[in-house]
Protein backbone atom coordinates (compact mmCIF):
# COMPACT_ATOMS: atom_id res chain seq x y z
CA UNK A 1 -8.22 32.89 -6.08
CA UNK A 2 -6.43 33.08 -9.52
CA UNK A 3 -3.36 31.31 -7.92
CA UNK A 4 -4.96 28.80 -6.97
CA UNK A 5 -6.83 27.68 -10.28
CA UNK A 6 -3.52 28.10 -11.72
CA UNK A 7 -2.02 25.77 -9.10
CA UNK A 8 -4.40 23.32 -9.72
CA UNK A 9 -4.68 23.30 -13.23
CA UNK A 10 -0.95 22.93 -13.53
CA UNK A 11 -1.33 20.10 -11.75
CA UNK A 12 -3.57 18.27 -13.40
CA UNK A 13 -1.66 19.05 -16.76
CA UNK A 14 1.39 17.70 -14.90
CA UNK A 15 -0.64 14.61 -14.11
CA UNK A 16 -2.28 14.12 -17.70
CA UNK A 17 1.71 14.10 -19.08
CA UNK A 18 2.20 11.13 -17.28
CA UNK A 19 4.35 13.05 -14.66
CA UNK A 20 4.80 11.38 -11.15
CA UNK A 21 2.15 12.28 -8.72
CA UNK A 22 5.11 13.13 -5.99
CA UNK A 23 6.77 15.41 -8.40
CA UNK A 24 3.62 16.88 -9.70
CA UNK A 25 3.03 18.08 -5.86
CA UNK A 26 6.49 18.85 -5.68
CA UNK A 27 6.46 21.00 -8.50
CA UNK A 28 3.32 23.03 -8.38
CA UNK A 29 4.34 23.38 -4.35
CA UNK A 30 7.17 25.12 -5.81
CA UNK A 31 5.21 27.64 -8.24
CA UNK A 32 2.61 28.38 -5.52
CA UNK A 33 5.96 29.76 -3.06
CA UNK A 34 7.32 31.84 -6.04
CA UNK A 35 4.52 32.63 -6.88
CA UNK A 36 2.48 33.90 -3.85
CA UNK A 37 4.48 36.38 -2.13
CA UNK A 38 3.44 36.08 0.95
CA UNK A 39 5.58 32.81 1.45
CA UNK A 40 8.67 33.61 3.06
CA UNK A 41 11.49 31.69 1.12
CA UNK A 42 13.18 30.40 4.09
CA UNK A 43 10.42 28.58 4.93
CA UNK A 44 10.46 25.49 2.11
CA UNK A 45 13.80 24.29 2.66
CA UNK A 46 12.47 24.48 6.61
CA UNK A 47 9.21 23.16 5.72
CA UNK A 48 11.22 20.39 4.11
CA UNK A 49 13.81 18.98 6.46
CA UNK A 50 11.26 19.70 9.16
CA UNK A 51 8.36 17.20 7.54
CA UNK A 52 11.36 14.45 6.67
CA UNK A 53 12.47 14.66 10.26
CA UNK A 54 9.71 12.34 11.90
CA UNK A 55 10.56 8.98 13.29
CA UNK A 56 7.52 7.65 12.08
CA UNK A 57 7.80 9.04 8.53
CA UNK A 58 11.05 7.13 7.95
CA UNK A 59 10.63 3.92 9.39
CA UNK A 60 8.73 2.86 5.95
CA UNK A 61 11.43 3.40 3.60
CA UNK A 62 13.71 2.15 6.50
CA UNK A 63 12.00 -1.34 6.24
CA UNK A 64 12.25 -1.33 2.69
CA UNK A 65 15.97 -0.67 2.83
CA UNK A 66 16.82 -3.18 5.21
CA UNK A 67 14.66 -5.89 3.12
CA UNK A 68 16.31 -4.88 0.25
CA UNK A 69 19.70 -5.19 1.89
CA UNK A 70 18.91 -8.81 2.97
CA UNK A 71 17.37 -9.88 -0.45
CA UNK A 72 20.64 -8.45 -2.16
CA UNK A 73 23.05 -10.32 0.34
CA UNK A 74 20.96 -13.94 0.18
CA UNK A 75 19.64 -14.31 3.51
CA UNK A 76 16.31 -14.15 3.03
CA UNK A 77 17.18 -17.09 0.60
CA UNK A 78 18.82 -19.04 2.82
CA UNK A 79 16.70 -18.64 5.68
CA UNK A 80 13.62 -20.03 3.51
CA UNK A 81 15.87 -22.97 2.90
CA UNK A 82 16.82 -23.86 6.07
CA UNK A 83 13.13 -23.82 7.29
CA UNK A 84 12.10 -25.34 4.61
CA UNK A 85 14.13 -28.37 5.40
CA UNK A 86 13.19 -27.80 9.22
CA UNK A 87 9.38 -27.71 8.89
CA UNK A 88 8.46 -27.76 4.90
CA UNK A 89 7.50 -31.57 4.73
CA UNK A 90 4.28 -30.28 7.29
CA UNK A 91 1.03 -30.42 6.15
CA UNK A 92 0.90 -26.82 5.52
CA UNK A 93 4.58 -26.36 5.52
CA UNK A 94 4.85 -23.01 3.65
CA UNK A 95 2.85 -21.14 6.31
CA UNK A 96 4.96 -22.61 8.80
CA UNK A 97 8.38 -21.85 7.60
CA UNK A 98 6.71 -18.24 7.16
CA UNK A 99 6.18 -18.21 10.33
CA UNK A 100 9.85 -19.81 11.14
CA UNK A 101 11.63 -17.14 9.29
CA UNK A 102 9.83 -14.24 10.52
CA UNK A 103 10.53 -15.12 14.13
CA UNK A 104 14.49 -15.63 13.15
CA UNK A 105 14.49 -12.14 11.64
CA UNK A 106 12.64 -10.85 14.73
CA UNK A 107 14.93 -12.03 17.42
CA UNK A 108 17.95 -10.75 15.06
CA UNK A 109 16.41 -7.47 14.96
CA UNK A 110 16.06 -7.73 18.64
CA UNK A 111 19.77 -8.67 20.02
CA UNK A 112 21.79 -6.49 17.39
């Protein structure tokens, strides 16, 4: 019982110094295995590669790699531009070359 009002008051002091919520878990995670002996110490570094292992946990920061690949290389910009001369002069022309651009980068993402 003491261990844990420890753990969570560390945390909350961890939060009030303006430290990152993720390292704030992180870090009081850390203090509750050395501190509790009854956590094996094999198991965090298990516990670790095991949770980061998921398809479905890294598709997010996947996506947010490959946009930031394609912003950095300009062709995201060029894309806009060339259905923006294609369909911008629409009534509504923006959410069309939305549209455009999302269906080029969907059939690239499907034939490569």
């Amino acid at each position: 019982m003491q261990v844990g009002i420890l753990i969570i008051v560390l945390f909350l002091v961890l939060l009030l110094l303006r430290v990152p919520a993720a390292f704030c878990m992180l870090i009081t995670t850390l203090v509750y295995a050395l501190v509790e002996q009854s956590v094996p110490q094999s198991f965090i570094p298990q516990a670790m590669v095991s949770g980061s292992a998921s398809y479905t946990i890294m598709a997010a920061p996947f996506f947010i790699l490959v946009g930031e690949l394609m912003n950095s290389s300009g062709i995201t910009k060029r894309l806009f531009k060339f259905a923006n001369v294609l369909v911008g002069h629409i009534t509504g022309g923006l959410g069309h070359v939305n549209v455009l651009v999302q269906y080029c980068l969907n059939n690239c993402e499907l034939y490569s």
